[in-house]
C-alpha atoms as a PDB file:
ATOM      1  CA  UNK A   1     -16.656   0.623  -5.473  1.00  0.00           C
ATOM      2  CA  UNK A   2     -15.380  -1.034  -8.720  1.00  0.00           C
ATOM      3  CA  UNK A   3     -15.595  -5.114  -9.063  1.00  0.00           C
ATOM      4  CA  UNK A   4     -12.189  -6.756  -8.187  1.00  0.00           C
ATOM      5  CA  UNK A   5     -10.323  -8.177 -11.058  1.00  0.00           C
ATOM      6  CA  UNK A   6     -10.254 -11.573 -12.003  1.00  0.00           C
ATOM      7  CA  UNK A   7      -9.133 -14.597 -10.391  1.00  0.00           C
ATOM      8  CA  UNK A   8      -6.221 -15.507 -13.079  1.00  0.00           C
ATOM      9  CA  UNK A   9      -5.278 -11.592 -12.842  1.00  0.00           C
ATOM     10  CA  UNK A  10      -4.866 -11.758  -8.891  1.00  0.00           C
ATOM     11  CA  UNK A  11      -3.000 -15.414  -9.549  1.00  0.00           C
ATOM     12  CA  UNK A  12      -0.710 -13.398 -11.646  1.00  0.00           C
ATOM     13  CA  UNK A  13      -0.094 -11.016  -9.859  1.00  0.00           C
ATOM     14  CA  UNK A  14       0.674 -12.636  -6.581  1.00  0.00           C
ATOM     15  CA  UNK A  15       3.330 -15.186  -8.728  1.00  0.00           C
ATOM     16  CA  UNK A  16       5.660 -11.972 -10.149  1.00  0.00           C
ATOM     17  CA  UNK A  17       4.724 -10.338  -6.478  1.00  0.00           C
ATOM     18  CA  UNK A  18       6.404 -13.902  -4.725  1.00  0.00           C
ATOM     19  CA  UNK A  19       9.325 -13.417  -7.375  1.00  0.00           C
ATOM     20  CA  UNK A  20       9.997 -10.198  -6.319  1.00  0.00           C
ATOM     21  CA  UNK A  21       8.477  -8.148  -9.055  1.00  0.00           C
ATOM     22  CA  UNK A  22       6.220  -4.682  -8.660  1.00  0.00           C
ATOM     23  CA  UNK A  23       2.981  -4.138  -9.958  1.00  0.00           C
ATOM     24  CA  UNK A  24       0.479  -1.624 -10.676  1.00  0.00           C
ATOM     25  CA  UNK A  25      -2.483  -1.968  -9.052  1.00  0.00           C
ATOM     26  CA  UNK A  26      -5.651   0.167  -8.682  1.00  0.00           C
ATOM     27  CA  UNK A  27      -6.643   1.529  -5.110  1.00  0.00           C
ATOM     28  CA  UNK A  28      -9.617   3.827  -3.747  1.00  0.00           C
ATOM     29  CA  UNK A  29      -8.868   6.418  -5.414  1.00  0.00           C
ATOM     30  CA  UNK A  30      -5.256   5.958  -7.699  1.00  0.00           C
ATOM     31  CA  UNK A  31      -3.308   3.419  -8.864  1.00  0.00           C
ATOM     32  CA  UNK A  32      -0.686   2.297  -6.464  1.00  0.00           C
ATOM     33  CA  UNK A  33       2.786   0.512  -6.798  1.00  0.00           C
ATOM     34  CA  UNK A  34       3.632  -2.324  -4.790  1.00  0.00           C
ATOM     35  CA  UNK A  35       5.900  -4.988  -3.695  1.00  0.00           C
ATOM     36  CA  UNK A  36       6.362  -7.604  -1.254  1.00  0.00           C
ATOM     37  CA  UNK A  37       7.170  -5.553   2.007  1.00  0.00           C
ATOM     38  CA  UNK A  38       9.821  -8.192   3.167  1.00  0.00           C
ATOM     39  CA  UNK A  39      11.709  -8.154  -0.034  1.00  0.00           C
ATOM     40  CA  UNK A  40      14.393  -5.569   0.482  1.00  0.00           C
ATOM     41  CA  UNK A  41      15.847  -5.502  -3.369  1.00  0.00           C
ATOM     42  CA  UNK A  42      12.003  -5.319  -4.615  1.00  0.00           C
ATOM     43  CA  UNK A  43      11.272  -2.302  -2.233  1.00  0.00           C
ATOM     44  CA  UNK A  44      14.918  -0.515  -3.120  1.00  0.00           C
ATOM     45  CA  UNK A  45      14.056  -1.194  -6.719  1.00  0.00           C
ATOM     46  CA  UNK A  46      10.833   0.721  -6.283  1.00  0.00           C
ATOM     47  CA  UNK A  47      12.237   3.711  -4.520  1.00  0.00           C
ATOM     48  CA  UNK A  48      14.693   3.964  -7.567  1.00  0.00           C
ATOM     49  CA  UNK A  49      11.622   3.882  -9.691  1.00  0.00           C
ATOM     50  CA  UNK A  50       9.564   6.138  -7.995  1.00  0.00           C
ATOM     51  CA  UNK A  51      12.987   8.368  -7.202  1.00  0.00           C
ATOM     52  CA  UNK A  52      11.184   8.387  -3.625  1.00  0.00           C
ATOM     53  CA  UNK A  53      13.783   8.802  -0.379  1.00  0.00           C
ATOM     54  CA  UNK A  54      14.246   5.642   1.016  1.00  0.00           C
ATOM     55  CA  UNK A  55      13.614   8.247   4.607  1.00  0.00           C
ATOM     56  CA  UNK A  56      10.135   9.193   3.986  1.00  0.00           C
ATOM     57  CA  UNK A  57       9.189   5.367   4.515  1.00  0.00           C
ATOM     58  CA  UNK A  58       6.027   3.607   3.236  1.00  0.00           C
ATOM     59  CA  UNK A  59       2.416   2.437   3.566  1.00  0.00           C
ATOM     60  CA  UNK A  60       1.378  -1.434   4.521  1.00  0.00           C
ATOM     61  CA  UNK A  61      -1.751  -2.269   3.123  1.00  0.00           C
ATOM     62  CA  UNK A  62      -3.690  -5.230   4.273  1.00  0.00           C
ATOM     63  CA  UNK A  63      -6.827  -7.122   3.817  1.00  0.00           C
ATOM     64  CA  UNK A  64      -7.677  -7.404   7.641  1.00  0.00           C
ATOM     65  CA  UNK A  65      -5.478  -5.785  10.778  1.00  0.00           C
ATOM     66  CA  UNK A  66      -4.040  -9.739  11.654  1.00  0.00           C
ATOM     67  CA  UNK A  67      -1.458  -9.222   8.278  1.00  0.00           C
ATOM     68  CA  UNK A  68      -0.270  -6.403  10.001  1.00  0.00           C
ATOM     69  CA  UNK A  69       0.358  -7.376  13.353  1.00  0.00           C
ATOM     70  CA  UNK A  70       3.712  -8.735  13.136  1.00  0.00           C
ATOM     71  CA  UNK A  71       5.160  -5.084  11.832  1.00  0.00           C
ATOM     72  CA  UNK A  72       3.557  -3.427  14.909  1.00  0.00           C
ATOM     73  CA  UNK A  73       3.388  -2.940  18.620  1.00  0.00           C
ATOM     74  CA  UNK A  74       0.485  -4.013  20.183  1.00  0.00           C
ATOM     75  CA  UNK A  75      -1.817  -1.224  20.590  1.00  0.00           C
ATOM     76  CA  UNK A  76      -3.558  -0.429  23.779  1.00  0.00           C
ATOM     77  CA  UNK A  77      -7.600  -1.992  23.406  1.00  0.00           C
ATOM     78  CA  UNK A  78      -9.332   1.628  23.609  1.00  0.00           C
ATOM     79  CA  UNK A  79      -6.951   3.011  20.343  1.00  0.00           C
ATOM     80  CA  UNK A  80      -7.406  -0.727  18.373  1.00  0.00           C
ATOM     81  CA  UNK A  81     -11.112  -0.093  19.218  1.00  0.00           C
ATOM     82  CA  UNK A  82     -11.037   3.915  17.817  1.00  0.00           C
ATOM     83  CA  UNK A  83      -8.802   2.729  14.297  1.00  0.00           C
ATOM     84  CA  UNK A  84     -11.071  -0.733  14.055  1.00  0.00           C
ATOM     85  CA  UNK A  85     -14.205   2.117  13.434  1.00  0.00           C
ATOM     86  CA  UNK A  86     -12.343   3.716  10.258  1.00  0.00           C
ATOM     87  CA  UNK A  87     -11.286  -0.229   8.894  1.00  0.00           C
ATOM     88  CA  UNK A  88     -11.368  -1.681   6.007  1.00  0.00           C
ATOM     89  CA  UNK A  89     -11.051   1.981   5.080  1.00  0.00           C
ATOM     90  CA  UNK A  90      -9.694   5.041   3.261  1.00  0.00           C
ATOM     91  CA  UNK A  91      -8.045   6.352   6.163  1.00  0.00           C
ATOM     92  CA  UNK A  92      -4.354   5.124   7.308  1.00  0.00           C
ATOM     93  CA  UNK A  93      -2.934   5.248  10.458  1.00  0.00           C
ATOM     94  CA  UNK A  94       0.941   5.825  11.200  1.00  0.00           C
ATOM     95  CA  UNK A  95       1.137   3.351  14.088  1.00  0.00           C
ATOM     96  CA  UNK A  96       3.961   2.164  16.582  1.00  0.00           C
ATOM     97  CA  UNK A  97       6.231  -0.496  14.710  1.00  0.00           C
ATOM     98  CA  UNK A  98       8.077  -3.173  15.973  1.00  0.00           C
ATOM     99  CA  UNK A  99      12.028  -2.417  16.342  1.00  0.00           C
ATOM    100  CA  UNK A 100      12.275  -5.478  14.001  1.00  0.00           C
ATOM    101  CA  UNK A 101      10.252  -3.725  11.443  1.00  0.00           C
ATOM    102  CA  UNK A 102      12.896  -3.236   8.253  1.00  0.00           C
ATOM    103  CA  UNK A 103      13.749   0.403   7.839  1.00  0.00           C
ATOM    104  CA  UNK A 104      12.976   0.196   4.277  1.00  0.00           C
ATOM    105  CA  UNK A 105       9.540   0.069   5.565  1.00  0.00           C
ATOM    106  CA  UNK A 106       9.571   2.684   8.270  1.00  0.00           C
ATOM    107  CA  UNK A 107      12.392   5.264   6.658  1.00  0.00           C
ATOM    108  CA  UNK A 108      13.415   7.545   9.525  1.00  0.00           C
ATOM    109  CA  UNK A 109      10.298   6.931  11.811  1.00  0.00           C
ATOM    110  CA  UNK A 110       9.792   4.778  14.680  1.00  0.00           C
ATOM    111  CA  UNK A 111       6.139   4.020  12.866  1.00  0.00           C
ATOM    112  CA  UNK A 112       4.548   2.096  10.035  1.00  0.00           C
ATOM    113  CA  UNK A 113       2.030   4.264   8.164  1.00  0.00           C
ATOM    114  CA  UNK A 114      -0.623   0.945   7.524  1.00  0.00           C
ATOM    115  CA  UNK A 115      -4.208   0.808   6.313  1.00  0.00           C
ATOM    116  CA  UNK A 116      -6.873  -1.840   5.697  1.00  0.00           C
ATOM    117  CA  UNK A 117      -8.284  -1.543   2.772  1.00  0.00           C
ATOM    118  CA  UNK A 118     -12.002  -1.453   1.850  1.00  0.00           C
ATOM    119  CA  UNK A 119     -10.881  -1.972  -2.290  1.00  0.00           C
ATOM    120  CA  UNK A 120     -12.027  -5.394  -3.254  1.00  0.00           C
ATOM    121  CA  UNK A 121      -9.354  -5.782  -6.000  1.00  0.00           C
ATOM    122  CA  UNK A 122      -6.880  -5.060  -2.785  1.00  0.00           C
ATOM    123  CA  UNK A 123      -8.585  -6.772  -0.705  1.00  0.00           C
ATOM    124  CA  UNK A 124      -8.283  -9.889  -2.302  1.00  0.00           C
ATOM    125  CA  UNK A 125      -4.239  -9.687  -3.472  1.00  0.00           C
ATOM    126  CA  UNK A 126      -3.210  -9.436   0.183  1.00  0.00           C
ATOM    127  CA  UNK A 127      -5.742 -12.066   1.153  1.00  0.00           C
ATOM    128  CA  UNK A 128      -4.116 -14.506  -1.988  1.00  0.00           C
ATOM    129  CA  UNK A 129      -1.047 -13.046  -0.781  1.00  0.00           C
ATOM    130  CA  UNK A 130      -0.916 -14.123   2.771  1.00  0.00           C
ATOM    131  CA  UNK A 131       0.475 -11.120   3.460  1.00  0.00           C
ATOM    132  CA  UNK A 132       0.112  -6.991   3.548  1.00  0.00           C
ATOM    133  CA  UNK A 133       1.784  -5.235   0.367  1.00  0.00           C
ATOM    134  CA  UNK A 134       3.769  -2.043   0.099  1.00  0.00           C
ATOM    135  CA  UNK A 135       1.114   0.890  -1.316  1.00  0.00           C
ATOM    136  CA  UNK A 136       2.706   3.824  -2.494  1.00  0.00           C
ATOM    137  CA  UNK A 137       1.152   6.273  -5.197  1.00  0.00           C
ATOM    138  CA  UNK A 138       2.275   5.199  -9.312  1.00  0.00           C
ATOM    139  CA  UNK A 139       3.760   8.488  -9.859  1.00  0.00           C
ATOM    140  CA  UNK A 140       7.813   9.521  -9.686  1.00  0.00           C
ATOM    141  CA  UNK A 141       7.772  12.221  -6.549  1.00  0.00           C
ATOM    142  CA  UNK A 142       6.692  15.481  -6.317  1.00  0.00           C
ATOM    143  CA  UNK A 143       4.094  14.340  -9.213  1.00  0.00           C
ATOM    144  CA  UNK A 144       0.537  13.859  -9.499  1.00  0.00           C
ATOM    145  CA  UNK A 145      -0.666  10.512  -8.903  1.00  0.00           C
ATOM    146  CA  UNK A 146      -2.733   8.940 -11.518  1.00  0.00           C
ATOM    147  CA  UNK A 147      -6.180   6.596 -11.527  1.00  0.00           C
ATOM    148  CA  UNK A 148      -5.447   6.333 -15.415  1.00  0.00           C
ATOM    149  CA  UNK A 149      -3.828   2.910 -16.606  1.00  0.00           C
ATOM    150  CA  UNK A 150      -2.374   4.323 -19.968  1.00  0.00           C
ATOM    151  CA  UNK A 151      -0.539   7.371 -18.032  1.00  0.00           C
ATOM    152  CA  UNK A 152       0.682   4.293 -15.453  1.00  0.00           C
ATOM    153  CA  UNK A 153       2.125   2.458 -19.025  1.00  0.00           C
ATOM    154  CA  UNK A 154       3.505   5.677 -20.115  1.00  0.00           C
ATOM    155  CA  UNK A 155       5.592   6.404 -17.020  1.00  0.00           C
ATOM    156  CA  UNK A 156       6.886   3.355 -16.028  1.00  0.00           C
ATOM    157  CA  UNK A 157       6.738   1.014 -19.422  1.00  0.00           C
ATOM    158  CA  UNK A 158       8.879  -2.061 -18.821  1.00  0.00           C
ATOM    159  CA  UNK A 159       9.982  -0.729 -15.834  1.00  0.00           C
ATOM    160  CA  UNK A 160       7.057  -2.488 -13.857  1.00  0.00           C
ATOM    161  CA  UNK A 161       6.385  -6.061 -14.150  1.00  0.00           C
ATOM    162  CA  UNK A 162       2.237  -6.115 -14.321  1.00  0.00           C
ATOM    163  CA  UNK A 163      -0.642  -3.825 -14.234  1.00  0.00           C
ATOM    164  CA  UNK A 164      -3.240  -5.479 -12.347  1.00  0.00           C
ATOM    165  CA  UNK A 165      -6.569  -5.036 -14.463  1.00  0.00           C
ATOM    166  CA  UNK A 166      -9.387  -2.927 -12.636  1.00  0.00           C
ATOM    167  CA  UNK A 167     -10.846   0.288 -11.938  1.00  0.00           C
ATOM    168  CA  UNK A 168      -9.683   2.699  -8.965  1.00  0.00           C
ATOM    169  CA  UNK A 169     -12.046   3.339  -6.134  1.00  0.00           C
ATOM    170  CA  UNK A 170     -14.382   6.322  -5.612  1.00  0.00           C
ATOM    171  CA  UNK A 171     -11.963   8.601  -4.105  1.00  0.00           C
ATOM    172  CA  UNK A 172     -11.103  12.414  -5.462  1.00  0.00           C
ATOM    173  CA  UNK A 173      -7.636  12.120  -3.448  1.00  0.00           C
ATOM    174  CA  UNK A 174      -5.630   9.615  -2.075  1.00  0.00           C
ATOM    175  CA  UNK A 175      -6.183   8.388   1.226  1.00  0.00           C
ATOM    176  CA  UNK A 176      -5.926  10.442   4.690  1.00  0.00           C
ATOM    177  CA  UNK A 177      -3.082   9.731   6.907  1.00  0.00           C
ATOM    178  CA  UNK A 178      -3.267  10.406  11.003  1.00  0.00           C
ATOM    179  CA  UNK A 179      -1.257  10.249  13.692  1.00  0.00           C
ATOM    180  CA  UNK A 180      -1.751   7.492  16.731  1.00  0.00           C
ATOM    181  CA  UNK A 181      -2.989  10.766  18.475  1.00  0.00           C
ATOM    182  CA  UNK A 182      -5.841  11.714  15.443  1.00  0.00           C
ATOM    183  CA  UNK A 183      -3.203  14.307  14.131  1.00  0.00           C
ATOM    184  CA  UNK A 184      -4.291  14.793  10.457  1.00  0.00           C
ATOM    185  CA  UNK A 185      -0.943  14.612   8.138  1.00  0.00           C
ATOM    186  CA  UNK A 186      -2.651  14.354   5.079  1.00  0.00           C
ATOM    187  CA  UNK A 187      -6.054  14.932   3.891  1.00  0.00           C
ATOM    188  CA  UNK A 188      -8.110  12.570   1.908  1.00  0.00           C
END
């Protein structure tokens, strides 16, 4: 696993993230996009960018499961205890969400796809951060996603606010996704 950026770089990027700006930001195994996930004109404002379905909804990431809580249901000991042995983790769970969770988080689903993270760089942004933040591949749909910087500044120039310095994860493909009942959706 690659060394988390700096502490001014992390600073930096939680400011434009409290300001409502998006960043660039390496994960295990891409570079990721992200915003503050209660910030409805930041997460619109990276659909448009990505040209992503405002539907599909997105992944939560979070430095420990207590920054997710308040976007889910509680979940029954025995299931906590089964997702708790694949956290901090490459593996994300679409879990129950709250029916206060915004729909610009869960799209047309009555769950929040959500993941701790085992990335120290991300790791420590949602820790400075107080809070989880929106993950979603740096690509424009139906693309490849990218673990390059310089293809990240290519695509999206001025159209994101900061590319947090550091190196992606270990990780051939993005992250798996399951279902609550072990259901794999996607493959890592």
């Amino acid at each position: 696993m690659s060394k988390p950026p700096t502490h001014q770089h992390l600073k930096r990027a939680v400011r434009i993230l409290r300001q409502g700006g998006l960043i660039a930001y390496p994960t295990e195994a891409v570079y990721g996009l992200g915003c503050d996930p209660l910030n409805p004109t930041a997460v619109y404002r990276l659909l448009a960018l990505k040209q992503r379905k405002p539907t599909k909804g997105l992944i939560l990431i979070a430095a420990n499961f207590k920054q997710l809580k308040p976007f889910l249901l509680p979940l029954k000991k025995k299931f906590k205890k089964q997702i708790s042995k694949t956290w901090p983790g490459p593996v994300t769970w679409l879990l129950p969400a709250r029916p206060e969770c915004p729909t610009w988080l869960t799209g047309n689903h009555y769950t929040l796809a959500v993941r701790v993270t085992a990335h120290p760089g991300c790791r420590e942004l949602c820790q400075m951060l107080h809070s989880p933040l929106i993950s979603t591949s740096a690509n424009f749909s139906q693309k490849r996603p990218t673990s390059r910087k310089l293809v990240i500044m290519k695509q999206f120039g001025q159209d994101i606010d900061y590319i947090l310095p550091g190196e992606t994860g270990t990780l051939a493909k993005p992250t798996e996704i399951r279902t609550q009942q072990g259901k794999l959706i996607r493959t890592g």
